[in-house]
C-alpha atoms as a PDB file:
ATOM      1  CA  UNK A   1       5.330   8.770   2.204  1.00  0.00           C
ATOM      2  CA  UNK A   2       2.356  10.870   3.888  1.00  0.00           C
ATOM      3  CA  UNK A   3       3.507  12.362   7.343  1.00  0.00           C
ATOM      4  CA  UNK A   4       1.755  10.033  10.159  1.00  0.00           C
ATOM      5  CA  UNK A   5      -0.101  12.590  12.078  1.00  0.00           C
ATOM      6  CA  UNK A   6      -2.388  13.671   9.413  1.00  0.00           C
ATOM      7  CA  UNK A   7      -3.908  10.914   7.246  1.00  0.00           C
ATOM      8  CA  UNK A   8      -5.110  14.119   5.241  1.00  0.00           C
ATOM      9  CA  UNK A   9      -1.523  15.362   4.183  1.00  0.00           C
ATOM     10  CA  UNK A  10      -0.696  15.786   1.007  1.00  0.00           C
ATOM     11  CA  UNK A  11       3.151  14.395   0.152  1.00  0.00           C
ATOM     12  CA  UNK A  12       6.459  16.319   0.201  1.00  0.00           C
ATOM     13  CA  UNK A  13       6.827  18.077  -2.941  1.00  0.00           C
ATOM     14  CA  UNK A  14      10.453  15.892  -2.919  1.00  0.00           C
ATOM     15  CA  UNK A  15       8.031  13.197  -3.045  1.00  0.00           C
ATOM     16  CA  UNK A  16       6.283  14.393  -5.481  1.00  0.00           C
ATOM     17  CA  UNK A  17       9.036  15.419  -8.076  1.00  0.00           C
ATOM     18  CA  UNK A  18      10.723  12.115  -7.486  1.00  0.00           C
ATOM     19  CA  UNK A  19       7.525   9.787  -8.438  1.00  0.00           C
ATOM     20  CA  UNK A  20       7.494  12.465 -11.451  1.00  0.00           C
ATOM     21  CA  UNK A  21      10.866  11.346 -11.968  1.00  0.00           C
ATOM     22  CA  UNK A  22      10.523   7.315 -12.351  1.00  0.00           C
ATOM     23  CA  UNK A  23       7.397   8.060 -14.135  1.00  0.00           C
ATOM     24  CA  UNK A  24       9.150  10.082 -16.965  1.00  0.00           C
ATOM     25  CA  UNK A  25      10.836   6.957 -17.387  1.00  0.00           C
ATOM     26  CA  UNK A  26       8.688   4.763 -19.781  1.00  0.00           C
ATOM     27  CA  UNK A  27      10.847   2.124 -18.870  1.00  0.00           C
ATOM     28  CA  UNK A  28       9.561   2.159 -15.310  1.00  0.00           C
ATOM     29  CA  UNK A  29       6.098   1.423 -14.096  1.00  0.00           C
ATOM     30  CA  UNK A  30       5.128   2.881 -11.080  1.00  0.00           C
ATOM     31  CA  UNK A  31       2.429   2.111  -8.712  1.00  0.00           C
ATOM     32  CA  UNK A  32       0.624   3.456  -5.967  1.00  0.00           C
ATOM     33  CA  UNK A  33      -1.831   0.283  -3.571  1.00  0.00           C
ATOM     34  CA  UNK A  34      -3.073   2.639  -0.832  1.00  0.00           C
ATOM     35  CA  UNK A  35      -5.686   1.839   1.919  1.00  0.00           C
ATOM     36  CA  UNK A  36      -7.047   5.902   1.316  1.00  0.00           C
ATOM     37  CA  UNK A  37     -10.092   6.979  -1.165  1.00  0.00           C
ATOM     38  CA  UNK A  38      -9.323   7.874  -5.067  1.00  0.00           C
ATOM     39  CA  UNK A  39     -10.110  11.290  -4.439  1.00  0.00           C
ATOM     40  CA  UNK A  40      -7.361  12.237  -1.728  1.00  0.00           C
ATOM     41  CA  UNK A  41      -5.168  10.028  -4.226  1.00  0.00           C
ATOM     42  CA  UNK A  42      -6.330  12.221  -7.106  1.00  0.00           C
ATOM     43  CA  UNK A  43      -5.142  15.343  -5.108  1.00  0.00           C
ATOM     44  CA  UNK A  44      -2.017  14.150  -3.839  1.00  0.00           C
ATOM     45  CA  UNK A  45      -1.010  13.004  -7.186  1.00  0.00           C
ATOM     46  CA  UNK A  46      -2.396  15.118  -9.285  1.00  0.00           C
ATOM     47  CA  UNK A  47      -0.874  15.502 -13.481  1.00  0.00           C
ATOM     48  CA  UNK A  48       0.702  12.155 -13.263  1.00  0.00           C
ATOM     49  CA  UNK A  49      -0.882  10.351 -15.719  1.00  0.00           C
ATOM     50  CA  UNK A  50       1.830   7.657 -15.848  1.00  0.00           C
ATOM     51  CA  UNK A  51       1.494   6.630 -12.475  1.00  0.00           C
ATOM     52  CA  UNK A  52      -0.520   3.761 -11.273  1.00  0.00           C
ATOM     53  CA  UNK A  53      -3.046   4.384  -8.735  1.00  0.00           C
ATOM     54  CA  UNK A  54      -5.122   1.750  -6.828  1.00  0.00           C
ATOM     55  CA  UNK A  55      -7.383   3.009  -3.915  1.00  0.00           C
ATOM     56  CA  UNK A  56      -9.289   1.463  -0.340  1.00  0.00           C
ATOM     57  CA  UNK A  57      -6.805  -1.909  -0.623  1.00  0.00           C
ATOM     58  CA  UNK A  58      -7.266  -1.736  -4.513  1.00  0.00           C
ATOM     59  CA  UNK A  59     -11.090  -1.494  -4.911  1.00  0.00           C
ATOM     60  CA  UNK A  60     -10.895   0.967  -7.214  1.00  0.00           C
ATOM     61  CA  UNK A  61      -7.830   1.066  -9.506  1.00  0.00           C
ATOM     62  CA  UNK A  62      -6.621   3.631 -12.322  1.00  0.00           C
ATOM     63  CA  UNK A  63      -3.934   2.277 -14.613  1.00  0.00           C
ATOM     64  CA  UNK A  64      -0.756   4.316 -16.296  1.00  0.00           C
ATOM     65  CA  UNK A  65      -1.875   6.117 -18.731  1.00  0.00           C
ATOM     66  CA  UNK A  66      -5.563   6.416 -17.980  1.00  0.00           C
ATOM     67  CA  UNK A  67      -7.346   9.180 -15.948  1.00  0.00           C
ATOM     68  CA  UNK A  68     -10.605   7.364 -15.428  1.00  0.00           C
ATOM     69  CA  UNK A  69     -11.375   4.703 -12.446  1.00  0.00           C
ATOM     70  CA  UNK A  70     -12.588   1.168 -12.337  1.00  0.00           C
ATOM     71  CA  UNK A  71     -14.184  -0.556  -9.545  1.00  0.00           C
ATOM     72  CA  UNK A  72     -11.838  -4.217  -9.430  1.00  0.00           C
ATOM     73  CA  UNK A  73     -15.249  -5.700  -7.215  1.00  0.00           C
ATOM     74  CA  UNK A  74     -18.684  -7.366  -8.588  1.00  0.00           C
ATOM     75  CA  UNK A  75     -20.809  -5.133  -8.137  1.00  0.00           C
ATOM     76  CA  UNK A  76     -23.013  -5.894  -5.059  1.00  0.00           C
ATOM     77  CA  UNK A  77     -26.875  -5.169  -4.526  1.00  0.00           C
ATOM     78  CA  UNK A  78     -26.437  -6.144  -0.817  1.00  0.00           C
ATOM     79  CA  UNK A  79     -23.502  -3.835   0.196  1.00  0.00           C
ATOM     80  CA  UNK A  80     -25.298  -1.296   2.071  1.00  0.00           C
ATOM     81  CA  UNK A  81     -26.913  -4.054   4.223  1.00  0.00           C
ATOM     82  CA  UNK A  82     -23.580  -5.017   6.252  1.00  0.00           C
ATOM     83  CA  UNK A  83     -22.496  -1.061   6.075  1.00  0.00           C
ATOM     84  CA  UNK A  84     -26.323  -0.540   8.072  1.00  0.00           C
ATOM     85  CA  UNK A  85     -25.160  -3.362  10.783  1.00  0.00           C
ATOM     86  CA  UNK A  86     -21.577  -1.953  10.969  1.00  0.00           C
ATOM     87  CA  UNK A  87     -22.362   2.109  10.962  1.00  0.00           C
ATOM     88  CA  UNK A  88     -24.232   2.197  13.979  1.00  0.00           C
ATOM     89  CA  UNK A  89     -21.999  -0.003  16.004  1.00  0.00           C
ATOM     90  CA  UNK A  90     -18.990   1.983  14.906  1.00  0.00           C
ATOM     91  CA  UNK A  91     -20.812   5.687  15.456  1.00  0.00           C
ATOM     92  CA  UNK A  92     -21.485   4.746  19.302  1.00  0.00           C
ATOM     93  CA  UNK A  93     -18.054   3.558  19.931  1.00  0.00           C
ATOM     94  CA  UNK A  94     -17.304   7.086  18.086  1.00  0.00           C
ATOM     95  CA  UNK A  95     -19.566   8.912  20.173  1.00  0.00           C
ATOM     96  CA  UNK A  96     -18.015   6.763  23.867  1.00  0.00           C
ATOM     97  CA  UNK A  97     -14.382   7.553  22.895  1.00  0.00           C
ATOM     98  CA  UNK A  98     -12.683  11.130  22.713  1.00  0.00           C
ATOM     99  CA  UNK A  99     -10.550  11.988  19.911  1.00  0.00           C
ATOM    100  CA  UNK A 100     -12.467   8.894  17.572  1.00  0.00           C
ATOM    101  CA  UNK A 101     -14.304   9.086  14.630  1.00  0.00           C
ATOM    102  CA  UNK A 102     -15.995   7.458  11.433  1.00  0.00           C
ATOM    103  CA  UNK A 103     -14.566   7.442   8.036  1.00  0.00           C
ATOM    104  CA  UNK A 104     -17.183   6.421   5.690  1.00  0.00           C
ATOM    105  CA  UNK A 105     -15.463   4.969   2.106  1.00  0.00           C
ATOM    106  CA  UNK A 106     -16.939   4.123  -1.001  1.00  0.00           C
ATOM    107  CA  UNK A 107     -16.263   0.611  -0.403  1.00  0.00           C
ATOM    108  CA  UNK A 108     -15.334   0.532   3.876  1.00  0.00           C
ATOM    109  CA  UNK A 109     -15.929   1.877   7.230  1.00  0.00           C
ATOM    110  CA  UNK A 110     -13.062   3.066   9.324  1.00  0.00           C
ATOM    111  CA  UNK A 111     -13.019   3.755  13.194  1.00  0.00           C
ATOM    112  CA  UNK A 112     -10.026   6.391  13.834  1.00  0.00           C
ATOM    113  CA  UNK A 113      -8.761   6.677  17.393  1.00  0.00           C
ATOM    114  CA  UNK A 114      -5.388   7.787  16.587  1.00  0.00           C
ATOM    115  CA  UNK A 115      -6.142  11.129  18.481  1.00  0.00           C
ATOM    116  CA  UNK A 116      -8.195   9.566  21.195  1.00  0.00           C
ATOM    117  CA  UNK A 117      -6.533   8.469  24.899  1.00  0.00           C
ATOM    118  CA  UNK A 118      -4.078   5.640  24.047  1.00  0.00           C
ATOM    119  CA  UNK A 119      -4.639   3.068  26.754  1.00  0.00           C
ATOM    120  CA  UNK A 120      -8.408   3.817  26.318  1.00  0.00           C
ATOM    121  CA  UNK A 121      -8.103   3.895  22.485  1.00  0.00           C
ATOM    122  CA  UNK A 122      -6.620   0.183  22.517  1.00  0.00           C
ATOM    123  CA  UNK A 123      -8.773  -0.717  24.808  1.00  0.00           C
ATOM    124  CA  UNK A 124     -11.986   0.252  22.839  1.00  0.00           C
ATOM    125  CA  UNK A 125     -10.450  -0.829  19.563  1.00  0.00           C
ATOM    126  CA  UNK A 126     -10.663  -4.578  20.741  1.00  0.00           C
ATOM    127  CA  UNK A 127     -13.745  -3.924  22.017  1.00  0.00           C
ATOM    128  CA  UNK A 128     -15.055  -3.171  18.784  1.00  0.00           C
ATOM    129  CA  UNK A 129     -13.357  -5.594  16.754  1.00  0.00           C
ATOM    130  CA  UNK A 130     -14.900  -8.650  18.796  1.00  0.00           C
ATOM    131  CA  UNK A 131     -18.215  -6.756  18.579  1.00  0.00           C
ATOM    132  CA  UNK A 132     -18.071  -6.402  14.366  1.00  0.00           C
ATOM    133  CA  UNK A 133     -16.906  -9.805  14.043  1.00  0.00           C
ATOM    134  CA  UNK A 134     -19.975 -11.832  15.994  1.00  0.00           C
ATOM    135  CA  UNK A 135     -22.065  -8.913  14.400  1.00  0.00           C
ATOM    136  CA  UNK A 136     -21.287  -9.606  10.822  1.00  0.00           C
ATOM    137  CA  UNK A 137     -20.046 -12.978  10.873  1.00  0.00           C
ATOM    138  CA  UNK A 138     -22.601 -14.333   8.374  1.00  0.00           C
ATOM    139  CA  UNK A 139     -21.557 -11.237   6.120  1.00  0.00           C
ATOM    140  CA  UNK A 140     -18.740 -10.899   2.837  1.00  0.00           C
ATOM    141  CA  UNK A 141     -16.405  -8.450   4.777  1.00  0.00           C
ATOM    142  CA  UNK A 142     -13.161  -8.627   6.385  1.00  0.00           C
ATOM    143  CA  UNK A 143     -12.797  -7.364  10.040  1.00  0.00           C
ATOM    144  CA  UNK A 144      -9.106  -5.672  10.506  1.00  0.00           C
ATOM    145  CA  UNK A 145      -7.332  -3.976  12.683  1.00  0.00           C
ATOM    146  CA  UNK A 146      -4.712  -1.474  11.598  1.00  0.00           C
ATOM    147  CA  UNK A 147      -2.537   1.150  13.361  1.00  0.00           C
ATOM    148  CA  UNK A 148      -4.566   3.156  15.360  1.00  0.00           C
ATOM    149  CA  UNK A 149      -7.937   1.723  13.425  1.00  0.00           C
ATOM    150  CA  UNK A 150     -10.076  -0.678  13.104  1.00  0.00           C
ATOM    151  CA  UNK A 151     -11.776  -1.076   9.317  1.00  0.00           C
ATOM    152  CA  UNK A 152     -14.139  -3.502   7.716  1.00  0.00           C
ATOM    153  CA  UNK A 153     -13.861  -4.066   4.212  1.00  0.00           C
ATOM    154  CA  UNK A 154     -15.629  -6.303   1.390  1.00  0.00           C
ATOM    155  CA  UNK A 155     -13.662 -10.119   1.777  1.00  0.00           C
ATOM    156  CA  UNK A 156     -10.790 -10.200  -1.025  1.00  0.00           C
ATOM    157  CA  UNK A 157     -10.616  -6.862  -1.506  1.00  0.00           C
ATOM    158  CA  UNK A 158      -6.439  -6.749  -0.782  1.00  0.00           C
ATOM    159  CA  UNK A 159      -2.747  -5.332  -1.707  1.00  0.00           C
ATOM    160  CA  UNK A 160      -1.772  -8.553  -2.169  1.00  0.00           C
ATOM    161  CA  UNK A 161      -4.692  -9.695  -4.205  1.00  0.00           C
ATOM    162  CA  UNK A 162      -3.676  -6.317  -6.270  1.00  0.00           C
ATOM    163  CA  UNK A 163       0.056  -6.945  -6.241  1.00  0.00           C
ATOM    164  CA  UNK A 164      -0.994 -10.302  -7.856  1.00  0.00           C
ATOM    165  CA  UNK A 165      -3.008  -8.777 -10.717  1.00  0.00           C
ATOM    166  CA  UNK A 166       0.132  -5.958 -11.417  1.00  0.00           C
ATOM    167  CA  UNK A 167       2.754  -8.770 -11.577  1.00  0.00           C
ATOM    168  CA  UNK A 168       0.847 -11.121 -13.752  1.00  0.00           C
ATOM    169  CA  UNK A 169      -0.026  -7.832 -16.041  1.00  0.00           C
ATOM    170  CA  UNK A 170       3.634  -6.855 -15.855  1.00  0.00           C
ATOM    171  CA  UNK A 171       5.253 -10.104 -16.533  1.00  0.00           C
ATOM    172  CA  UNK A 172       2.564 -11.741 -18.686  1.00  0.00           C
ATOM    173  CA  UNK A 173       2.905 -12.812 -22.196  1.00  0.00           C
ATOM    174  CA  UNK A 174       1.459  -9.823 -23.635  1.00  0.00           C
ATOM    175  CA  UNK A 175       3.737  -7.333 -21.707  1.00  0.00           C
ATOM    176  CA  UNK A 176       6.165  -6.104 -24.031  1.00  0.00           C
ATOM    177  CA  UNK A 177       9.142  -4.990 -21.635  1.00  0.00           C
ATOM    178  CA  UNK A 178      10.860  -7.707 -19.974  1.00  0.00           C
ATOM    179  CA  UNK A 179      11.136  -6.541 -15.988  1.00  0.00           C
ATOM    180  CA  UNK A 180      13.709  -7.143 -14.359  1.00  0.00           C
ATOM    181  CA  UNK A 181      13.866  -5.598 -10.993  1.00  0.00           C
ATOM    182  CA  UNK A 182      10.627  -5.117  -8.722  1.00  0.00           C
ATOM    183  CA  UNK A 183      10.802  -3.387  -5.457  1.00  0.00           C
ATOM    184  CA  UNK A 184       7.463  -3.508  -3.296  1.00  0.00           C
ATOM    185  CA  UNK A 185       7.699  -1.023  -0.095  1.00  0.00           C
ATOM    186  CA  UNK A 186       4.552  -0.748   2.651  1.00  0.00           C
ATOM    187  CA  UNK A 187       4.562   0.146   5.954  1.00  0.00           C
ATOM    188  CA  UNK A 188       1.829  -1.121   7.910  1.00  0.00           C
ATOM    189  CA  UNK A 189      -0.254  -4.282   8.873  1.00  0.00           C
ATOM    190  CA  UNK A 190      -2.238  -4.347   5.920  1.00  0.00           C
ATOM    191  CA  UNK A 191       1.139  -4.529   3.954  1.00  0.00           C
ATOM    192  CA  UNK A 192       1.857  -7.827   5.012  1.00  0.00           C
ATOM    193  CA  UNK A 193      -0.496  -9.547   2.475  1.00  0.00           C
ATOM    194  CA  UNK A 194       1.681  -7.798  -0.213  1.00  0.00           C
ATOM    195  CA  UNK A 195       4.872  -9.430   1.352  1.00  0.00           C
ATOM    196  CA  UNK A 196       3.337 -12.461   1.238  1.00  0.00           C
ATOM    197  CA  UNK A 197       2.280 -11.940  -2.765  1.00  0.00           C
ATOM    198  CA  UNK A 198       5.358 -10.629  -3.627  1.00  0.00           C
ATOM    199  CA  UNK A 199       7.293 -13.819  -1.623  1.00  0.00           C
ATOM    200  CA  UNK A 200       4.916 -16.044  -3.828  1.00  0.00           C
ATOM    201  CA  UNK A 201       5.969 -14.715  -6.868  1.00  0.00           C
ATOM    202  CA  UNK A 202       9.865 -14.522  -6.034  1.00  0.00           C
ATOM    203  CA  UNK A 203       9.707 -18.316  -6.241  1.00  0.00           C
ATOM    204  CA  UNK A 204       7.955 -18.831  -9.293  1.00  0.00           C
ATOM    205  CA  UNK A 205      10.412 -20.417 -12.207  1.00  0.00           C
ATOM    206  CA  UNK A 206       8.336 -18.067 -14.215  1.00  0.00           C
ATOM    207  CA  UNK A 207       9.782 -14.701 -12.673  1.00  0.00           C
ATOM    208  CA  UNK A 208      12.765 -13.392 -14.652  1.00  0.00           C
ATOM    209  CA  UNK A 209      12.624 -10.241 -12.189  1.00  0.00           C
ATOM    210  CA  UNK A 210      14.660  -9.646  -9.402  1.00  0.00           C
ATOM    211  CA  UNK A 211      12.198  -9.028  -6.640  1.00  0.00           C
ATOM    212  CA  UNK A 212      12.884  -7.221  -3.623  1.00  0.00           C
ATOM    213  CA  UNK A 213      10.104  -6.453  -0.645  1.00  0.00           C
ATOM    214  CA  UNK A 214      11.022  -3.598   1.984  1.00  0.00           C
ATOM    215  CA  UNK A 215       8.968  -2.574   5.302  1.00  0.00           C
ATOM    216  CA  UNK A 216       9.525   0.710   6.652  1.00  0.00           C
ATOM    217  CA  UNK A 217      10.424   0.413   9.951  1.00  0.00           C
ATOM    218  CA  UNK A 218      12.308  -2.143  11.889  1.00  0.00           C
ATOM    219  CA  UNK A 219       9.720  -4.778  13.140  1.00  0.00           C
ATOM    220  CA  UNK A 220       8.770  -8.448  12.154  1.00  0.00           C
ATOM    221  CA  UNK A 221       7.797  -8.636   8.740  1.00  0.00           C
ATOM    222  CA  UNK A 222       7.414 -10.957   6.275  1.00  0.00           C
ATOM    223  CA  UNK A 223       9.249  -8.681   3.816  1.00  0.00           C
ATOM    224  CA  UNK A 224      13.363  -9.712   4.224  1.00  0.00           C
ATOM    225  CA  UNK A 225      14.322  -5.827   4.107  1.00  0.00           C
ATOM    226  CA  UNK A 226      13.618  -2.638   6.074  1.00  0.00           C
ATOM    227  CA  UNK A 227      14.521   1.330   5.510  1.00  0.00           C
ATOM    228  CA  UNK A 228      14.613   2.755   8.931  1.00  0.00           C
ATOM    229  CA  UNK A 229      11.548   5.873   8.004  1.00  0.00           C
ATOM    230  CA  UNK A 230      10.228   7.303   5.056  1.00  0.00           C
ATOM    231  CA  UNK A 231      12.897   9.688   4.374  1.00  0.00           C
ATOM    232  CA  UNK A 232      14.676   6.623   3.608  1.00  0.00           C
ATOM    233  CA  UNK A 233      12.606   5.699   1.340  1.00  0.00           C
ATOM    234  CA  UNK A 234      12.680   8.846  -0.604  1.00  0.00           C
ATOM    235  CA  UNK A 235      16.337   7.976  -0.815  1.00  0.00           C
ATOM    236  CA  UNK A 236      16.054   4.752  -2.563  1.00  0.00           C
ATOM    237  CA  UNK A 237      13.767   5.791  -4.893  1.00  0.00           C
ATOM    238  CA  UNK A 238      16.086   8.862  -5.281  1.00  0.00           C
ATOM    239  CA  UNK A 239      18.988   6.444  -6.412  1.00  0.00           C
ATOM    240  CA  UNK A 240      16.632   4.494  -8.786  1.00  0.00           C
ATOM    241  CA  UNK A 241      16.064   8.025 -10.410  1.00  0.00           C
ATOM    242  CA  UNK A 242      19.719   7.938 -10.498  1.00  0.00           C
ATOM    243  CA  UNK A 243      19.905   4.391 -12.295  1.00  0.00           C
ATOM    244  CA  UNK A 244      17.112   5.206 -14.649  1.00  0.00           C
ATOM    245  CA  UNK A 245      18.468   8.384 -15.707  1.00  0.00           C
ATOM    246  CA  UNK A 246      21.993   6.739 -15.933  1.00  0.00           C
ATOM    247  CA  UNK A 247      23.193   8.938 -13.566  1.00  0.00           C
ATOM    248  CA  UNK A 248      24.842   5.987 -10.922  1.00  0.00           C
ATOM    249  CA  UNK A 249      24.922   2.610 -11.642  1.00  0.00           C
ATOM    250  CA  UNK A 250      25.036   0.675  -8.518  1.00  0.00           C
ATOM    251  CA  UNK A 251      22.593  -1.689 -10.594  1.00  0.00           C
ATOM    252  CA  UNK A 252      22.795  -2.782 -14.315  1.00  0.00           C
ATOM    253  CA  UNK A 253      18.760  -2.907 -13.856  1.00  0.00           C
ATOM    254  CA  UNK A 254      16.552  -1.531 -16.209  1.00  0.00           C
ATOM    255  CA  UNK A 255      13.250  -1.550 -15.054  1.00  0.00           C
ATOM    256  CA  UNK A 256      11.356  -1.503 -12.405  1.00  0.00           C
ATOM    257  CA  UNK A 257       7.657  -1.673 -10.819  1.00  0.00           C
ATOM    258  CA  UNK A 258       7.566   0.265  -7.545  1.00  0.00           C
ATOM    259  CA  UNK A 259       4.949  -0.142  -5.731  1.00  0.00           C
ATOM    260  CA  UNK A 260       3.757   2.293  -2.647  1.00  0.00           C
ATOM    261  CA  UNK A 261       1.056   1.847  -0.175  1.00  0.00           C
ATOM    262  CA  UNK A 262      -0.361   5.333   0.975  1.00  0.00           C
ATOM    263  CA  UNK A 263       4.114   6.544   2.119  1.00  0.00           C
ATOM    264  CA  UNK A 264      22.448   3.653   5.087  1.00  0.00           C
ATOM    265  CA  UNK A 265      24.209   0.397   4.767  1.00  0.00           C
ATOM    266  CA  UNK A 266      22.684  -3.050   5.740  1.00  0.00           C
ATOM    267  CA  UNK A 267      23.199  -5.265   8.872  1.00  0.00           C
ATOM    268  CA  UNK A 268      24.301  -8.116   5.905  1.00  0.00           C
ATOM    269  CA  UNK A 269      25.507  -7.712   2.103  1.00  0.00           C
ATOM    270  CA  UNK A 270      22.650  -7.629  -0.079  1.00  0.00           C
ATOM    271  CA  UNK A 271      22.229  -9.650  -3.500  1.00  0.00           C
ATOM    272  CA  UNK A 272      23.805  -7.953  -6.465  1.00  0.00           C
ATOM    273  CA  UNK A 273      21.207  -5.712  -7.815  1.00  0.00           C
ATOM    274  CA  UNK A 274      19.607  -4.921  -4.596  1.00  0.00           C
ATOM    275  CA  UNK A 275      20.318  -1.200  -3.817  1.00  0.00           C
ATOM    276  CA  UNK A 276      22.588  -0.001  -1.141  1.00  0.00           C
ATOM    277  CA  UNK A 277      20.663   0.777   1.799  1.00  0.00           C
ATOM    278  CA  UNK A 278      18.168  -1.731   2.575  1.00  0.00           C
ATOM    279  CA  UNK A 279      18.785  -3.077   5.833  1.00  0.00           C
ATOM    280  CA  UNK A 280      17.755  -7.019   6.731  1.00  0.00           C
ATOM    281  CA  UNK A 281      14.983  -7.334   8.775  1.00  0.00           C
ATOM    282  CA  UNK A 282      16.216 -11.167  10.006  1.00  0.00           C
END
């Protein structure tokens, strides 16, 4: 939902006033698993209280309700020593490609060549992946690649771990609201873990939701729908405005858990209660 040329946009205010929107609801919970730090979350999303938040692949995590962040990791004494092997390895590949730079998280380091030479970009980007992983093989972090990126991250630190820990929360015994409809939406690699949560959980005999996983973007996925862009996606959400305020009912759902990582009729019939406009991605 953040334009792809900038990862320092802020969201279309139709964005905006539409998470507003299924947040007013306090039928709905809404939730946010993003890859960027809390504090470009905290001003994209600012005076929405009732919307989830969880930042860098759920590291840090602010609940509904709640205007103060927890870190979701043990706290670790050696953290900086991997982030002293990985900086410098990361700044000279940096310095050696045009257009590249260094994002240094709280919790990760990021190598952007999004702006760099394309060919060469790629090029570098494997480069530098085989490099970090003999480098800090012996080390708690994950090596990834991403679109137009390459990050390294503390080991379990995911959106699936995260999607995990909203479900159970949501669906658990002490959860007063029975849900009954969950739609999960990502767009990129690091989205795929979330699929794979979310396709865990659509098994369990314990689910009572409907649960419904959507890439954005048609591409293999392990998520069985896709919206063709974002502006799609604004749609959908638009209609389950629609449905929570009563407004259309092409859905006798009640509630529902979205959940967003940073941002037309299908190819086959979908389920009853799965809204008009996902597309099958098999």
């Amino acid at each position: 939902l953040v334009t792809q040329s900038s990862i320092s946009s802020t969201p279309d205010p139709l964005v905006l006033d539409t998470l507003r929107a299924l947040c007013a609801d306090q039928h709905n919970s809404v939730h946010i698993i993003s890859d960027c730090c809390r504090k470009d979350l905290e001003a994209w999303f600012p005076d929405m209280e009732n919307l989830g938040l969880a930042a860098e692949h759920g590291y840090f995590v602010r609940e509904r309700g709640s205007s103060m962040w927890k870190c979701t990791a043990p706290q670790n004494t050696e953290e900086s020593a991997w982030k002293d092997l990985a900086g410098p390895i990361m700044d000279l590949y940096s310095e050696s490609t045009d257009g590249s730079y260094v994002e240094r998280k709280e919790s990760a380091l990021v190598w952007h060549y999004r702006d760099a030479d394309p060919d060469f970009g790629h090029w570098q980007a494997k480069e530098l992946l085989d490099h970090l992983e003999h480098t800090l093989s012996n080390e708690a972090v994950d090596v990834v690649a991403g679109p137009m990126l390459v990050e390294v991250k503390p080991s379990g630190c995911s959106k699936g771990q995260m999607v995990e820990e909203l479900l159970t929360k949501l669906t658990g015994d002490g959860h007063d609201d029975v849900v009954d409809f969950i739609l999960c939406i990502g767009n990129d690699r690091s989205d795929e873990n979330m699929f794979t949560a979310i396709e865990n959980v659509h098994f369990s005999p314990h689910m009572p939701a409907e649960v419904v996983a959507c890439t954005v973007g048609q591409k293999p996925s392990r998520a069985p729908y896709y919206l063709n862009d974002t502006q799609e996606v604004v749609e959908i959400l638009s209609k389950l405005v629609n449905v929570s305020h009563g407004v259309s009912n092409f859905t006798d759902r009640t509630a529902f858990a979205v959940m967003q990582a940073d941002h037309a009729m299908g190819t086959a019939a979908a389920p009853a209660g799965i809204p008009r406009g996902l597309k099958r991605t098999k």
